[in-house]
N, C-alpha and C. Protein backbone atom coordinates (compact mmCIF):
# COMPACT_ATOMS: atom_id res chain seq x y z
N UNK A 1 0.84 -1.17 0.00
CA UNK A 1 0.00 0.00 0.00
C UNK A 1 0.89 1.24 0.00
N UNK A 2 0.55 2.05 -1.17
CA UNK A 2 1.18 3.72 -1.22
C UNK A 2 0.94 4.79 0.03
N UNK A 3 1.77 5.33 0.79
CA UNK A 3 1.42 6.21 1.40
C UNK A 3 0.99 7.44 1.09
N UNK A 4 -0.21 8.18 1.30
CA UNK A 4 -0.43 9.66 0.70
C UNK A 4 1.34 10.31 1.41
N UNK A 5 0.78 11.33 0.56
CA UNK A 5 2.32 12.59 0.43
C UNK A 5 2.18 12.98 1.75
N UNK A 6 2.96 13.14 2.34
CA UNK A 6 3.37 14.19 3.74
C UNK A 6 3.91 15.70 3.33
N UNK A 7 3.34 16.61 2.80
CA UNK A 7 3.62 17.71 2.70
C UNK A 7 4.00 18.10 4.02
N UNK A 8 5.34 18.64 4.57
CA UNK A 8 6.35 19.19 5.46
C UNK A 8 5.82 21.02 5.66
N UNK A 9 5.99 21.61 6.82
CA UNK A 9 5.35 22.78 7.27
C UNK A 9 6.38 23.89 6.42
N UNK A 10 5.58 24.75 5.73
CA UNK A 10 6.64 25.72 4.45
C UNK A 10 6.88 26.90 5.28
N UNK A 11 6.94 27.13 7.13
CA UNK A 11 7.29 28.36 7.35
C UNK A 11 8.84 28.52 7.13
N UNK A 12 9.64 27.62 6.70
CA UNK A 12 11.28 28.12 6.10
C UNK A 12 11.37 28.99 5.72
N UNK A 13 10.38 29.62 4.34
CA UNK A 13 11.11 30.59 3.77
C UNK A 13 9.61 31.40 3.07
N UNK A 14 8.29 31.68 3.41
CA UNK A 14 7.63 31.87 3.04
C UNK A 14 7.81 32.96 1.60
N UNK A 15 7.08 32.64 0.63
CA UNK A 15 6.06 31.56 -0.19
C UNK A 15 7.19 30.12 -0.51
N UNK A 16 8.60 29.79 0.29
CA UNK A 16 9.26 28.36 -0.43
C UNK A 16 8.79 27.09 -0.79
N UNK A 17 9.24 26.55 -0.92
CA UNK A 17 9.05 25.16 -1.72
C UNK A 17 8.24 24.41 -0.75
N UNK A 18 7.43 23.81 -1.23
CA UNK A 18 6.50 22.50 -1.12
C UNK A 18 7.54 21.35 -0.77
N UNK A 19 7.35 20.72 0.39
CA UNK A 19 8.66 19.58 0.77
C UNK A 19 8.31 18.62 1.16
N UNK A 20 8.13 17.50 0.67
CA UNK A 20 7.91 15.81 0.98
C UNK A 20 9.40 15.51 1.01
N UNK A 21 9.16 14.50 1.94
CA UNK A 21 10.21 13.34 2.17
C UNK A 21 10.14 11.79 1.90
N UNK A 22 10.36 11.14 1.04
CA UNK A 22 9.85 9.90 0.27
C UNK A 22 11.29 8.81 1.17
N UNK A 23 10.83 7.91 1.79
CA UNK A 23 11.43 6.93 2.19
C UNK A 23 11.72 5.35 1.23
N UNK A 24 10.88 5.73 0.14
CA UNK A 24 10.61 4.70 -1.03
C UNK A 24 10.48 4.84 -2.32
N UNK A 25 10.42 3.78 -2.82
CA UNK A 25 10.44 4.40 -4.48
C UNK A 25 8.81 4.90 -4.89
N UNK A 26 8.23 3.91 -4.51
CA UNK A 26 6.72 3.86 -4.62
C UNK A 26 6.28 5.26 -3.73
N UNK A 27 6.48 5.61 -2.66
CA UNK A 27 6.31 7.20 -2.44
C UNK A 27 6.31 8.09 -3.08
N UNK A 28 7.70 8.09 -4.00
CA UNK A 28 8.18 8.94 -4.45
C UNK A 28 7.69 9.27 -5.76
N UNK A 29 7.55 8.08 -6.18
CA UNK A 29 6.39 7.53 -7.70
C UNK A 29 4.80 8.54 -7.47
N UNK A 30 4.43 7.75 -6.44
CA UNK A 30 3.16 8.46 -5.70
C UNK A 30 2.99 10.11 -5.85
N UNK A 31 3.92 10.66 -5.13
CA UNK A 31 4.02 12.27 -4.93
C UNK A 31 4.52 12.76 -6.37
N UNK A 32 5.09 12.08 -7.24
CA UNK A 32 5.30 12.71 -8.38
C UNK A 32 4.29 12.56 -9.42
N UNK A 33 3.41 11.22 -9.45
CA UNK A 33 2.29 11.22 -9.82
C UNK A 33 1.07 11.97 -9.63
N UNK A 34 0.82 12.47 -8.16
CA UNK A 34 0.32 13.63 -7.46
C UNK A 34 0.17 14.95 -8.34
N UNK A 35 1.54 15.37 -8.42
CA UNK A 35 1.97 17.15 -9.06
C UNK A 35 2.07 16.42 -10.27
N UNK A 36 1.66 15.34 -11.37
CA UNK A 36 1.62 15.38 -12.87
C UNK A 36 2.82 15.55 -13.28
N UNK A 37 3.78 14.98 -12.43
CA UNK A 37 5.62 15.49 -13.26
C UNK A 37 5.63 14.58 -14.04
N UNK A 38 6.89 14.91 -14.88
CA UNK A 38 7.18 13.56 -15.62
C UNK A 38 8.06 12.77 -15.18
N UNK A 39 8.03 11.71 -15.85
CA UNK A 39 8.35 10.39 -15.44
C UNK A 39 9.94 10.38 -15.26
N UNK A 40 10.47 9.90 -14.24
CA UNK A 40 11.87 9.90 -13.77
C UNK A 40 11.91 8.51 -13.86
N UNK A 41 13.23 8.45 -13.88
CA UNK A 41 13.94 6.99 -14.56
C UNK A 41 14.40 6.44 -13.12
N UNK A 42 15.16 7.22 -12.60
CA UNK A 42 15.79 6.95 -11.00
C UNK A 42 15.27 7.34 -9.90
N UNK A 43 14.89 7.40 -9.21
CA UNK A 43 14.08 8.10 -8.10
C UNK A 43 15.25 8.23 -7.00
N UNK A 44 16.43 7.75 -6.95
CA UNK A 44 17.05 7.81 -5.88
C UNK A 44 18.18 7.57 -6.64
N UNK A 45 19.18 8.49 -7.36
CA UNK A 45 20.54 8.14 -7.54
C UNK A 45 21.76 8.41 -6.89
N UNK A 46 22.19 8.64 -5.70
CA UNK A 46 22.64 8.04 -4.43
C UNK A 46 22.07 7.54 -3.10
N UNK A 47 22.51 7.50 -2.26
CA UNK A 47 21.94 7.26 -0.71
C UNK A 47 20.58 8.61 -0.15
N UNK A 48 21.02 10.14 -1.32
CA UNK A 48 19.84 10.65 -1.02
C UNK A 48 20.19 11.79 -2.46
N UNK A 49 18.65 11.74 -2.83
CA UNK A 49 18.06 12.92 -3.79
C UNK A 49 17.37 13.94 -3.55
N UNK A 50 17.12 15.15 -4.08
CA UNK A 50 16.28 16.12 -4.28
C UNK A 50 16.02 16.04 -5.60
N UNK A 51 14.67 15.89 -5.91
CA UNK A 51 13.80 16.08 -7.42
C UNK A 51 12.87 17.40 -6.83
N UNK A 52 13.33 18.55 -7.71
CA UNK A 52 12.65 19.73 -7.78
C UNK A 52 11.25 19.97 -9.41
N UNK A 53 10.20 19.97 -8.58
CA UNK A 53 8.73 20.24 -9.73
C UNK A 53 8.17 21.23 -9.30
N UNK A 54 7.75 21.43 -10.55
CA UNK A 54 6.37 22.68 -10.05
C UNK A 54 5.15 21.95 -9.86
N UNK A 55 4.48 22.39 -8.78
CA UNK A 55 3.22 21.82 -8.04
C UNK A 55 2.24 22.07 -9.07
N UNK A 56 1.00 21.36 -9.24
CA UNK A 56 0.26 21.09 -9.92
C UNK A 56 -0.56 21.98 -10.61
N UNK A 57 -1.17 23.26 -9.54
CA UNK A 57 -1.78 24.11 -9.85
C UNK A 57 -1.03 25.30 -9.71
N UNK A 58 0.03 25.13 -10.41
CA UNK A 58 1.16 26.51 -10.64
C UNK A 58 1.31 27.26 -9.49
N UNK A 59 1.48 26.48 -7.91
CA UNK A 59 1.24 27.45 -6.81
C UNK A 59 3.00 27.83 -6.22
N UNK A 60 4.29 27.27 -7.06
CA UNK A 60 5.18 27.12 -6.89
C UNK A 60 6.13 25.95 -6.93
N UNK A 61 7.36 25.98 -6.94
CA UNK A 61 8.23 24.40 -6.68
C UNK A 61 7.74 23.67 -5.86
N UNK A 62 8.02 22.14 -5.88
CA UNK A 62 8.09 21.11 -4.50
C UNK A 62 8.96 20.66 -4.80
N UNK A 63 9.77 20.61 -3.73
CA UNK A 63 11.10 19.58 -3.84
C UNK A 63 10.71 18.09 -3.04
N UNK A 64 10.82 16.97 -3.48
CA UNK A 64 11.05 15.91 -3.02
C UNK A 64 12.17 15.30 -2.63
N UNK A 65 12.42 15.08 -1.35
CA UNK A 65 13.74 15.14 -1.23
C UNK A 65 13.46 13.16 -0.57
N UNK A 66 14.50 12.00 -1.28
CA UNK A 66 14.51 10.56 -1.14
C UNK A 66 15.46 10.38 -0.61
N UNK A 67 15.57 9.66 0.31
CA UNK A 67 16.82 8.80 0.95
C UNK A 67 16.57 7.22 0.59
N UNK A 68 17.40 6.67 0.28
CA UNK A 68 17.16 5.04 0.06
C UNK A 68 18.36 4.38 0.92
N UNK A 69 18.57 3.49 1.25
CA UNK A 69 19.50 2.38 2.27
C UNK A 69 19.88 2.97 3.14
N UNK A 70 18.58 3.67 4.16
CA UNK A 70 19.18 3.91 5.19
C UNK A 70 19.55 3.03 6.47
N UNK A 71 19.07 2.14 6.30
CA UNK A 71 19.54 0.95 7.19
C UNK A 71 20.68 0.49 6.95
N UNK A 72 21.89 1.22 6.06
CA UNK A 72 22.98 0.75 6.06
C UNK A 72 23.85 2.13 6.80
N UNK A 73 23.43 2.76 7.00
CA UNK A 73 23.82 4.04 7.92
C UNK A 73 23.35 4.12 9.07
N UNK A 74 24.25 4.86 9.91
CA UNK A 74 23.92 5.37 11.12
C UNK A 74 22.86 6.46 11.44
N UNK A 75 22.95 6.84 12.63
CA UNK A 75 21.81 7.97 12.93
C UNK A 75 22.24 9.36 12.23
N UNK A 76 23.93 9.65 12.60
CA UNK A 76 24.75 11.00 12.24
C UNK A 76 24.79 10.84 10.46
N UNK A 77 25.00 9.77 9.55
CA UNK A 77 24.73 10.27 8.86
C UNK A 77 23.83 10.09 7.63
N UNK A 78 22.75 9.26 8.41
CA UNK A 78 21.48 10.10 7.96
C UNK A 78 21.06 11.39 7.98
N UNK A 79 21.29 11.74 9.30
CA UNK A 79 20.98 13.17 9.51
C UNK A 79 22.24 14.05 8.33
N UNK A 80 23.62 13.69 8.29
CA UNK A 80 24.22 14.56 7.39
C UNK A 80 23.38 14.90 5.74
N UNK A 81 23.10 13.36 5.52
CA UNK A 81 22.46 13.22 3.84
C UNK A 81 21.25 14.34 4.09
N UNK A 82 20.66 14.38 5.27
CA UNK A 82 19.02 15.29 5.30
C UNK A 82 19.67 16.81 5.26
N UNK A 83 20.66 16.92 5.75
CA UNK A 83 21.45 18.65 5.89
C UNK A 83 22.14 18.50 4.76
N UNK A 84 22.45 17.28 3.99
CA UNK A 84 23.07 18.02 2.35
C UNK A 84 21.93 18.52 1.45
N UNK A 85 20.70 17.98 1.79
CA UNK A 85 19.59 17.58 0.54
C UNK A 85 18.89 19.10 1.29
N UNK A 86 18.87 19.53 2.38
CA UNK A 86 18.47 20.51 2.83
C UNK A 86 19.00 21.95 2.15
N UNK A 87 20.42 21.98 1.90
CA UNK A 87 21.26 22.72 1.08
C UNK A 87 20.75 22.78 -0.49
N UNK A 88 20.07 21.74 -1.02
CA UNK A 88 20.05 21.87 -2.44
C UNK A 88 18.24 22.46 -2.49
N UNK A 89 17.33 21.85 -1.41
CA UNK A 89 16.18 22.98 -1.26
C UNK A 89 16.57 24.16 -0.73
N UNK A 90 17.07 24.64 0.01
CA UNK A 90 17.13 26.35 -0.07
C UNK A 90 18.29 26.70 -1.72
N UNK A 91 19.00 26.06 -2.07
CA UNK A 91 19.73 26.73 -3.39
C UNK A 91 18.07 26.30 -4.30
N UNK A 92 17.51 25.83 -4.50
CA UNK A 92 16.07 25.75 -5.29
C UNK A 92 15.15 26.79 -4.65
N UNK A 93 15.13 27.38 -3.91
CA UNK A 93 14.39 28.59 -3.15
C UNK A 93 15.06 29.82 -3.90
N UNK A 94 16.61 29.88 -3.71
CA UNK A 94 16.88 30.99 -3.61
C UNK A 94 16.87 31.04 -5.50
N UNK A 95 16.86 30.27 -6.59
CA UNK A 95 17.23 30.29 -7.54
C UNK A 95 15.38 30.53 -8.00
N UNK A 96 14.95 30.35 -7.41
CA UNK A 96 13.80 30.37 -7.71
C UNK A 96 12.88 31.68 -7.65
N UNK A 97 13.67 32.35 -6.47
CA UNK A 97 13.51 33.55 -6.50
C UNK A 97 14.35 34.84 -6.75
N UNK A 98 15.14 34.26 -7.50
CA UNK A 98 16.34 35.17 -8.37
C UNK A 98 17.21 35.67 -7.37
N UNK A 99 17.33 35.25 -6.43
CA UNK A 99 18.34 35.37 -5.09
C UNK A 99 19.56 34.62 -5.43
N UNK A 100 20.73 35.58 -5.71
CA UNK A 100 22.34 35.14 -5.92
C UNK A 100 23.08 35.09 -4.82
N UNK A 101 22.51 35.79 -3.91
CA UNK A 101 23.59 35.95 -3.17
C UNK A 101 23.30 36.34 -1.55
N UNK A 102 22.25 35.09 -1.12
CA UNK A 102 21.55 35.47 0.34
C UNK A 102 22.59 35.95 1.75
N UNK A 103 22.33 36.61 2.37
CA UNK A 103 22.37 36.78 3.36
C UNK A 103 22.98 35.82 3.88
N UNK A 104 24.39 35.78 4.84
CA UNK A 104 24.95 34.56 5.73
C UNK A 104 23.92 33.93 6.66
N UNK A 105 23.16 35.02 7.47
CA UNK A 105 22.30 34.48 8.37
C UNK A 105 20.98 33.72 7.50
N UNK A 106 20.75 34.37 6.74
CA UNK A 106 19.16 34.41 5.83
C UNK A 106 19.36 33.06 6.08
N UNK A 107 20.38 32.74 4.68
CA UNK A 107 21.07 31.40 4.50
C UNK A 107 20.87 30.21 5.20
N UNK A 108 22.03 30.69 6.86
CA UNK A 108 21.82 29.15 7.99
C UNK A 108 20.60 29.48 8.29
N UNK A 109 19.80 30.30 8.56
CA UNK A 109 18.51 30.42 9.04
C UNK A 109 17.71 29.04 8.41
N UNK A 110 17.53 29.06 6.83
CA UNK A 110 17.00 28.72 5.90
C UNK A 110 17.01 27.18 6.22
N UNK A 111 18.58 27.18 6.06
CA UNK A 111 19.11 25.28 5.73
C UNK A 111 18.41 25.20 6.99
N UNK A 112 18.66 25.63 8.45
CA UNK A 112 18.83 24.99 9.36
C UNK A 112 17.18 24.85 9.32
N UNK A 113 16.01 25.74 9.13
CA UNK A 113 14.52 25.87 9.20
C UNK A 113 14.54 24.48 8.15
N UNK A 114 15.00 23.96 6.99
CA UNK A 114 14.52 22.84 6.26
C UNK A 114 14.78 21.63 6.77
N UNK A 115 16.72 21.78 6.94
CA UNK A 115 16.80 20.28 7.57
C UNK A 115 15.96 19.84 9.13
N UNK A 116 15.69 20.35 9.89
CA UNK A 116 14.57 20.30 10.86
C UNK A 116 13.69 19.85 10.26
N UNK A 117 12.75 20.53 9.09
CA UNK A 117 11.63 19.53 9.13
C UNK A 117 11.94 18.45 8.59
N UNK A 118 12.75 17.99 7.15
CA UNK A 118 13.18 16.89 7.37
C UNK A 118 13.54 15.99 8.23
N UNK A 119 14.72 16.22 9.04
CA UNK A 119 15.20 15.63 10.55
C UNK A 119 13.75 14.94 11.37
N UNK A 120 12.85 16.31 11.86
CA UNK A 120 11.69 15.61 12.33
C UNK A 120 10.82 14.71 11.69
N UNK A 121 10.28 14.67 10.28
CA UNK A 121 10.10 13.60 9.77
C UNK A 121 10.16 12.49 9.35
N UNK A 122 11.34 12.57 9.59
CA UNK A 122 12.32 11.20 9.34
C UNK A 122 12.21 10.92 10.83
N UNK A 123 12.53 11.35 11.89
CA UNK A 123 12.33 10.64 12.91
C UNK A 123 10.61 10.13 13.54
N UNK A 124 9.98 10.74 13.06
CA UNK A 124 8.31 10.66 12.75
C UNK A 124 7.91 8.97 12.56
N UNK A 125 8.65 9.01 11.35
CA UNK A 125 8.51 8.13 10.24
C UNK A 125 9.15 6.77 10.90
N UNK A 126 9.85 7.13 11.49
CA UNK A 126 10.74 6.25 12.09
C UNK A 126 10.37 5.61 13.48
N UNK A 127 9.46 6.27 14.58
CA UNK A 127 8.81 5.86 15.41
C UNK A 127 7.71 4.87 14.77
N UNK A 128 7.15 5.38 13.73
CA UNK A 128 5.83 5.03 13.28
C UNK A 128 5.50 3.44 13.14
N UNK A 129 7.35 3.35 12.16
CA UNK A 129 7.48 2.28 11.96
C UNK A 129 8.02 1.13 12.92
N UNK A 130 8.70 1.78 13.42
CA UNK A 130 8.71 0.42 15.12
C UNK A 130 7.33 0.12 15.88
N UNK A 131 6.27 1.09 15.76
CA UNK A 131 5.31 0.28 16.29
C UNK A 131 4.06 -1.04 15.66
């Protein structure tokens, strides 16, 4: 069974990106089937991806951001792969809004406001599934 999308809370960077976190291929299939993207060949071409679309009814980007074999990693760096993939949604924010050259603080503000909700979802996700 497919899980519906977990759309992630967008106060990071208001109006920013739309942010799911896909633990699977079939998620990820799911949420891209969702926003009408087209068809991706790989859904996960390392240990973690960001696939950036525009949402369905032209309301802005969603980034989908996939991790796959995380059971071959630890806790630290899972969490690193969620703070790299966190880096490539705010550079999809800031490119999105013709921003070259943010602010140092704006910036960690940003990563640190995304990888959090990632971080918490993944640990979400992760209770859910031990019970």
């Amino acid at each position: 069974m497919t899980r519906k999308t977990v759309w992630l809370d967008r106060r990071i960077a208001r109006p920013g990106p739309f942010l799911a976190l896909c633990l699977s291929e079939a998620e990820f299939r799911a949420a891209a089937q969702a926003l009408k993207a087209p068809s991706i060949s790989q859904w996960c071409s390392s240990d973690a991806t960001t696939h950036t679309f525009e949402h369905v009814d032209g309301k802005g980007p969603c980034c989908i951001v996939c991790i796959q074999g995380r059971e071959k990693h630890g806790p630290i760096e899972v969490a690193g792969l969620l703070v790299h993939e966190a880096v490539h949604v705010w550079q999809e924010y800031c490119e999105g809004i013709g921003e070259r050259n943010p602010g140092s603080e704006q910036e960690a503000y940003g990563i640190q406001s995304i990888a959090q909700e990632l971080l918490a979802e993944f640990a979400r996700r992760m209770r859910l599934k031990r019970r």
